[in-house]
N, C-alpha and C. Protein backbone atom coordinates (compact mmCIF):
# COMPACT_ATOMS: atom_id res chain seq x y z
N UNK A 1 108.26 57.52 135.15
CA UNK A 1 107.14 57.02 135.90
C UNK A 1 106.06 56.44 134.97
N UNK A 2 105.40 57.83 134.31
CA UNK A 2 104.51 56.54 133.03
C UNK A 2 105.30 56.61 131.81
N UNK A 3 104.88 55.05 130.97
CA UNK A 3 105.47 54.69 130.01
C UNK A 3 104.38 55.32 128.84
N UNK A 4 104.89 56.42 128.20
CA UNK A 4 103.83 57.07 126.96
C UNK A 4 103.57 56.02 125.91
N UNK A 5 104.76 55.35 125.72
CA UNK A 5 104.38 54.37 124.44
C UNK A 5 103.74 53.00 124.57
N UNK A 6 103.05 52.94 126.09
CA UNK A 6 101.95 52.00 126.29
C UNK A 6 100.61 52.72 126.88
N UNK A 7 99.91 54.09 126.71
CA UNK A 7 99.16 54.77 127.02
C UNK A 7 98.46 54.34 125.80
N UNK A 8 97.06 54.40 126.11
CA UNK A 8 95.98 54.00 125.02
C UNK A 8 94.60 55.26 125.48
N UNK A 9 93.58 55.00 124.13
CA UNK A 9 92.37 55.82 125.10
C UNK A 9 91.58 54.91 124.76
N UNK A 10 90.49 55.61 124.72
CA UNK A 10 88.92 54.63 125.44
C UNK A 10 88.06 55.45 125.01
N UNK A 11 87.03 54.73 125.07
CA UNK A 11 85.47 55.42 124.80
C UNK A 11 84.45 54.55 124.87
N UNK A 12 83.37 54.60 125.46
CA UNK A 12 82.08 53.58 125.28
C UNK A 12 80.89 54.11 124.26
N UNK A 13 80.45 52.96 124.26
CA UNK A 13 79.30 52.48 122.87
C UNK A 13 78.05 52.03 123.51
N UNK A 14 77.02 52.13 123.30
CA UNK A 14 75.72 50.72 123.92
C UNK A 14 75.64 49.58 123.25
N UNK A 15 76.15 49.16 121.62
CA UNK A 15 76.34 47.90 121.54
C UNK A 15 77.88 47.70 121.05
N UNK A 16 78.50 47.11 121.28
CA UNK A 16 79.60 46.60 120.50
C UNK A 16 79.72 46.37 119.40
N UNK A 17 78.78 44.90 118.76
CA UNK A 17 78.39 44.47 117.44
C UNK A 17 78.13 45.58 116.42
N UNK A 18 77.34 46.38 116.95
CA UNK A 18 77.00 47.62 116.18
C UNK A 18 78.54 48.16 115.74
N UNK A 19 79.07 48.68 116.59
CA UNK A 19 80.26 49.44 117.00
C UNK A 19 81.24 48.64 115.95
N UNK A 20 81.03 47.48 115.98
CA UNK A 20 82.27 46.92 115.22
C UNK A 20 82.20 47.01 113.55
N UNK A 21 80.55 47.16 113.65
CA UNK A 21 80.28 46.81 111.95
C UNK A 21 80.58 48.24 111.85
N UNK A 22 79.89 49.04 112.21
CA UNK A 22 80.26 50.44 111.89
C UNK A 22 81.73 51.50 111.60
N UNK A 23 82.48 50.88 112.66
CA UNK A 23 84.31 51.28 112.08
C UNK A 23 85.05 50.07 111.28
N UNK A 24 84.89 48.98 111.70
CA UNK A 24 85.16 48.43 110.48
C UNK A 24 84.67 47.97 109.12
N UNK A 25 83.77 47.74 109.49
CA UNK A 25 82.97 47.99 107.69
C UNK A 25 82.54 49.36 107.03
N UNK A 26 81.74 50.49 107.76
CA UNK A 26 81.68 52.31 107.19
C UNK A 26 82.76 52.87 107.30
N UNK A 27 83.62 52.71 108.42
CA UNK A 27 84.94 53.26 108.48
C UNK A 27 86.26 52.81 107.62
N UNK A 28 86.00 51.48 107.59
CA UNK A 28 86.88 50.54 106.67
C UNK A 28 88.41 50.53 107.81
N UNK A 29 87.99 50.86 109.13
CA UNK A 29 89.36 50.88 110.54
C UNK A 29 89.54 49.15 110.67
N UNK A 30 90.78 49.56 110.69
CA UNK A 30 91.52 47.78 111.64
C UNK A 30 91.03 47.99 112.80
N UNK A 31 89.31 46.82 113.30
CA UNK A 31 88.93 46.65 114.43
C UNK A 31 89.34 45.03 114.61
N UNK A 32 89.84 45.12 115.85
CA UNK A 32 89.96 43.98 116.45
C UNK A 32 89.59 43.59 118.04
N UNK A 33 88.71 41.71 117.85
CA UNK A 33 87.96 41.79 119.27
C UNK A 33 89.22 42.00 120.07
N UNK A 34 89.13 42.64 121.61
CA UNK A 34 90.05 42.40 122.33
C UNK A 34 89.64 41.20 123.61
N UNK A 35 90.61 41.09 124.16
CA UNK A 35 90.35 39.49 125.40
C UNK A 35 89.60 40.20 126.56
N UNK A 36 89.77 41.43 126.68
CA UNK A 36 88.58 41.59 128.08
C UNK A 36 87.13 41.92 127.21
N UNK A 37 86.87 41.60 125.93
CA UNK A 37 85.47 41.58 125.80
C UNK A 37 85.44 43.06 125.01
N UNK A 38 86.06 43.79 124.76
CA UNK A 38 85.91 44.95 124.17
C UNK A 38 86.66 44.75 122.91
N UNK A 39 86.46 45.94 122.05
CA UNK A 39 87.19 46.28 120.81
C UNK A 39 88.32 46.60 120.40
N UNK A 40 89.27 47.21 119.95
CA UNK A 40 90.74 47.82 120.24
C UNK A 40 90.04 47.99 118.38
N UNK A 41 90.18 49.34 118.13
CA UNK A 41 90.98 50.30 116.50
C UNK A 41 92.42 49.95 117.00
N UNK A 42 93.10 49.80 115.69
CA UNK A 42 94.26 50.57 115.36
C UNK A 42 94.94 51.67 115.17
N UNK A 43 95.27 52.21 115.97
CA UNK A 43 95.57 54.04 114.95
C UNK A 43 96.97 54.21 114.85
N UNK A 44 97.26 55.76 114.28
CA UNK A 44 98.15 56.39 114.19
C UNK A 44 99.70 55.27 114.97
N UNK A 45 100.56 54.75 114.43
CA UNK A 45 102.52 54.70 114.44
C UNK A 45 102.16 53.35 115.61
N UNK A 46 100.75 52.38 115.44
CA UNK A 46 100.79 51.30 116.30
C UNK A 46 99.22 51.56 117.53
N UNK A 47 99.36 52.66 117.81
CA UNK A 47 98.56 53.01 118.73
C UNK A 47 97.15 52.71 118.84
N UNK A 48 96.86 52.44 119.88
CA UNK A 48 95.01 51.74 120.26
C UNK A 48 94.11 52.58 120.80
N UNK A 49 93.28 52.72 120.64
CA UNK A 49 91.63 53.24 120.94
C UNK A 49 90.81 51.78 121.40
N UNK A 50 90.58 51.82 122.98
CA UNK A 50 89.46 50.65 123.22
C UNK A 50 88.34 51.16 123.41
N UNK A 51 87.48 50.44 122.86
CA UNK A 51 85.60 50.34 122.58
C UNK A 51 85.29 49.89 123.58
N UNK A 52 84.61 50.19 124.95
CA UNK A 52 84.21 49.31 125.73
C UNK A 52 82.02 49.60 125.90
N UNK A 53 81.74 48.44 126.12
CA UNK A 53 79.73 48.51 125.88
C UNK A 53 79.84 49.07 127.63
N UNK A 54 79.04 50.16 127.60
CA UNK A 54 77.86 50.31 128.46
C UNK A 54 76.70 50.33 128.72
N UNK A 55 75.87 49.45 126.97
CA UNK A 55 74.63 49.61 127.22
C UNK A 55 73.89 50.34 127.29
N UNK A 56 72.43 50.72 128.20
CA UNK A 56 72.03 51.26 128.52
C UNK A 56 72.38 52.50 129.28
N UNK A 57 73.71 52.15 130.44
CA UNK A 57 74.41 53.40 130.86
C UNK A 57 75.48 54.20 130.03
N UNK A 58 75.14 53.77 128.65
CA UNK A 58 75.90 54.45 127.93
C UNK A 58 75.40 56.05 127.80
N UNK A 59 76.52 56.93 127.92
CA UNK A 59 76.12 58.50 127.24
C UNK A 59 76.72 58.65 126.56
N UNK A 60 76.61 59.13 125.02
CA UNK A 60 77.59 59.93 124.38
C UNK A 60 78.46 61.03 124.81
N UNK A 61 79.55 60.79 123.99
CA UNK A 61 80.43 62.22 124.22
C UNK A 61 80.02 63.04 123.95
N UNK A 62 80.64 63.96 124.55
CA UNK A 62 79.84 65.60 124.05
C UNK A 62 80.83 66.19 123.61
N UNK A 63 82.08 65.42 122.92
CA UNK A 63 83.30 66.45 122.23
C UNK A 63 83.66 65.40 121.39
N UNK A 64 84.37 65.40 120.67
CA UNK A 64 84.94 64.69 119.45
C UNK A 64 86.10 63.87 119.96
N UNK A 65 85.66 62.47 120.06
CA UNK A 65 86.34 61.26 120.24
C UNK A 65 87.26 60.71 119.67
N UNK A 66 86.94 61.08 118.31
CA UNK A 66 88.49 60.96 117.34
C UNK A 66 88.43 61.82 116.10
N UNK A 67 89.28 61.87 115.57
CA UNK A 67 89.61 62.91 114.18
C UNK A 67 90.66 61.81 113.40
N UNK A 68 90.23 62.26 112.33
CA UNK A 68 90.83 61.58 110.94
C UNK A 68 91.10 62.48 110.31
N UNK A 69 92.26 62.98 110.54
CA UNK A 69 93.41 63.81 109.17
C UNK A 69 93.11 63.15 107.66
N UNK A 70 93.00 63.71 106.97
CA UNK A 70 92.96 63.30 105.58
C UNK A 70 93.27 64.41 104.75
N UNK A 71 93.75 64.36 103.37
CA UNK A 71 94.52 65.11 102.09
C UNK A 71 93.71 65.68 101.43
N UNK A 72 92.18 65.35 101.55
CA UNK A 72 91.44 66.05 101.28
C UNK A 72 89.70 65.95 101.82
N UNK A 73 89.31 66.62 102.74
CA UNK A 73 88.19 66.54 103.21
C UNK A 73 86.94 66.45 102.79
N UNK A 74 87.06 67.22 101.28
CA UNK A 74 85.84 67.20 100.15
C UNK A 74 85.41 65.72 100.07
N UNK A 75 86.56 65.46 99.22
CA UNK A 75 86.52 63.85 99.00
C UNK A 75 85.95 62.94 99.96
N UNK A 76 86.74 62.93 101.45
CA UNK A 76 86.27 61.85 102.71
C UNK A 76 84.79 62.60 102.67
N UNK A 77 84.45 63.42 103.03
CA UNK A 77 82.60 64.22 103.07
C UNK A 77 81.85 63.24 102.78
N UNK A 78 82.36 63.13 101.09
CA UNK A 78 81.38 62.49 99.96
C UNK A 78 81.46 60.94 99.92
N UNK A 79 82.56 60.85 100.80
CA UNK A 79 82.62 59.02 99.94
C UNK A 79 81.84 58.68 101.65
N UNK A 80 82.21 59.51 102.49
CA UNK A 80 81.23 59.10 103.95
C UNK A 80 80.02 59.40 103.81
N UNK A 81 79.72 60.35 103.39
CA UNK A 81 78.12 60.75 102.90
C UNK A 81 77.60 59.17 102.17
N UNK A 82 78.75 58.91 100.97
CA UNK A 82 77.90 57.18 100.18
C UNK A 82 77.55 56.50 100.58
N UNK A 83 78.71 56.18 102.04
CA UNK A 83 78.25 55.20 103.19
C UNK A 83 77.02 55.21 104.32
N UNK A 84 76.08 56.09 104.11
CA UNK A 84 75.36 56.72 104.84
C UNK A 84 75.46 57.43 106.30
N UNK A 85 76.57 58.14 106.22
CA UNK A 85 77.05 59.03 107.12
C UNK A 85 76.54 60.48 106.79
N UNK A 86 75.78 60.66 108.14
CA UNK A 86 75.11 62.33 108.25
C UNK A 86 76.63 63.44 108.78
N UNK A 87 75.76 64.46 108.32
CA UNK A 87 76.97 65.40 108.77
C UNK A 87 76.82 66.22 109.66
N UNK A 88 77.31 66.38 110.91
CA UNK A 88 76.63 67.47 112.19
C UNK A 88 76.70 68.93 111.61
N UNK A 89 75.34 69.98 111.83
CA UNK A 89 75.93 71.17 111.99
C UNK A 89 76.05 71.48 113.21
N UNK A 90 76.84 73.20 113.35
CA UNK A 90 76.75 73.30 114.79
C UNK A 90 76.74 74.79 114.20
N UNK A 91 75.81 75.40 115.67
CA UNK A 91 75.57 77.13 115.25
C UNK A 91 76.97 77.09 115.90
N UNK A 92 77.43 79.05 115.51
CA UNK A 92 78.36 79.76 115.30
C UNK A 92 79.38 79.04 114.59
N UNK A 93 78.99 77.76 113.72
CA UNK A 93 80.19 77.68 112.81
C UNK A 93 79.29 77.53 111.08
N UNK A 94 80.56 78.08 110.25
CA UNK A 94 80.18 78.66 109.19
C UNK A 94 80.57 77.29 108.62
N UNK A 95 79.44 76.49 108.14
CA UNK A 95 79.57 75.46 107.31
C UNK A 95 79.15 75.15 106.09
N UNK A 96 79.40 74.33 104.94
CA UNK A 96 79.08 74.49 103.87
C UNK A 96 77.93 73.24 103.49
N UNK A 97 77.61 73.35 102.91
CA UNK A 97 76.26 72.35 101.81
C UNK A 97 76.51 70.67 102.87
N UNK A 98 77.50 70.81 102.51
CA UNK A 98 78.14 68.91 103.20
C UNK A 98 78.83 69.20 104.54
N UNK A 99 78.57 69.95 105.19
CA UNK A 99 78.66 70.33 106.93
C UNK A 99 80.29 70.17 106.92
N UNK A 100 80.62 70.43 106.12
CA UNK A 100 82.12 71.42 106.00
C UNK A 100 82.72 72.53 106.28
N UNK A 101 82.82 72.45 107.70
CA UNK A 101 83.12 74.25 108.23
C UNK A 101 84.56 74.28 107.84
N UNK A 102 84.90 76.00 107.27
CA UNK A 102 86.22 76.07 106.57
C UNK A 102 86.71 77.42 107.02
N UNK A 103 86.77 77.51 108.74
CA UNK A 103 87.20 78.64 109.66
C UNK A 103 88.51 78.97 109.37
N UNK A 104 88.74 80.81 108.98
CA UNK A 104 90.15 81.05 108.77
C UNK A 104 91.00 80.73 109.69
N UNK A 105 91.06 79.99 110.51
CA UNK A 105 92.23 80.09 111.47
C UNK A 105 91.89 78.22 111.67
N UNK A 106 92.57 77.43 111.02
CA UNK A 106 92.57 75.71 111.40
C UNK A 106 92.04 75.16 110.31
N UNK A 107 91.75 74.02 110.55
CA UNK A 107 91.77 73.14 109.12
C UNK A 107 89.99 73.36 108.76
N UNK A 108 90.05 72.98 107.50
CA UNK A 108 88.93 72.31 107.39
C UNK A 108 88.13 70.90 107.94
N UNK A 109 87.41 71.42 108.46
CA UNK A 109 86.78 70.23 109.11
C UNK A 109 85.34 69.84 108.70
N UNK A 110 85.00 68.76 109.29
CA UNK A 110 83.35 68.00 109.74
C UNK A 110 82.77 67.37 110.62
N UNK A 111 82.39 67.21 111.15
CA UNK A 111 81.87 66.24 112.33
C UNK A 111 80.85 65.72 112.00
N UNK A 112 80.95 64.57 111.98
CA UNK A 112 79.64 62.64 112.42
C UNK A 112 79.83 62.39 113.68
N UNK A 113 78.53 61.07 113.71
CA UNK A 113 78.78 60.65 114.64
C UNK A 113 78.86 58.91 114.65
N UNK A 114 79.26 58.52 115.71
CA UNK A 114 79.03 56.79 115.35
C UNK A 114 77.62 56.18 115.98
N UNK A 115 76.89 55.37 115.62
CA UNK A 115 75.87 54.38 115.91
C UNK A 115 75.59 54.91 117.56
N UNK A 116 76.91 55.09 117.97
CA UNK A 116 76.71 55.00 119.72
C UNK A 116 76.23 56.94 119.92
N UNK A 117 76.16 57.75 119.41
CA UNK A 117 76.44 59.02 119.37
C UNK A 117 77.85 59.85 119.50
N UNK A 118 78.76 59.03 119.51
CA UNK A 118 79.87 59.90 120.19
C UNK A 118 80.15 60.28 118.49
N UNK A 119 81.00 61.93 118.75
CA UNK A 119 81.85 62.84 117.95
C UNK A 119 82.40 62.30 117.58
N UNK A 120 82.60 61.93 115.85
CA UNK A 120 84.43 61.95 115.38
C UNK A 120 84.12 62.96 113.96
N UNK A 121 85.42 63.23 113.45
CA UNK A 121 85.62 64.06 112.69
C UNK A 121 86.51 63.90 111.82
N UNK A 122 86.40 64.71 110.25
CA UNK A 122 87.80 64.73 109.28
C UNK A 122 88.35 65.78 109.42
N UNK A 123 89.50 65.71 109.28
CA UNK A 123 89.85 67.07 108.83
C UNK A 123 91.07 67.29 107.83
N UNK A 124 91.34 68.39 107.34
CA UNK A 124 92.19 68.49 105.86
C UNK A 124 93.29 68.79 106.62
N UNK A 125 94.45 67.89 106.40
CA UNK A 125 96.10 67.90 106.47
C UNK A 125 96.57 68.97 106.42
């Protein structure tokens, strides 16, 4: 009935332009315009994430929109920190100097946010 390997997700922004400079130039992501007026990332084995503007009726997410696996999280922290990327804390998690929470049970992680407010995150492989 559904076809999984044409399922995509989504998320909105209040500007686009913003949105675009920000994952593809701070993020250094394959953004591309798409034909209904929105964005499309590239991700993970082909797969798409669309950007769509709401403007003013935009709200941020209130959970983490995407995650970026990486080999080492120290490293992504610092070279996102260069780019002028802040680092969220959050109470009841035990985080370090560079908002590196390193909970015994799951990866090491961090959470930013993008221009628009929404959650994304690294985390160690």
């Amino acid at each position: 009935m559904l076809d999984h390997t044409k399922a995509f997700g989504g998320f909105s922004v209040d500007d686009l332009a913003t949105a675009k400079t920000f994952y593809g130039d701070t993020l250094g992501l394959p953004v591309a315009d798409h034909e209904m007026g929105l964005l499309a990332l590239t991700i993970a084995d082909g797969g798409r994430v669309l950007i769509y503007p709401k403007g003013e009726h935009h709200v941020p997410a209130t959970f983490t929109v995407l995650n970026f696996p990486v080999p080492d999280v120290d490293a992504a922290v610092r070279e996102l920190a260069s780019r002028g990327i802040e680092f969220l804390r959050y109470d009841g998690f035990d985080q370090d100097e560079n908002g590196i929470s390193r909970a015994p049970h799951g990866p090491a992680l961090a959470w930013f946010t993008d221009p628009a407010g929404n959650i994304l995150s690294v985390l160690e492989e």
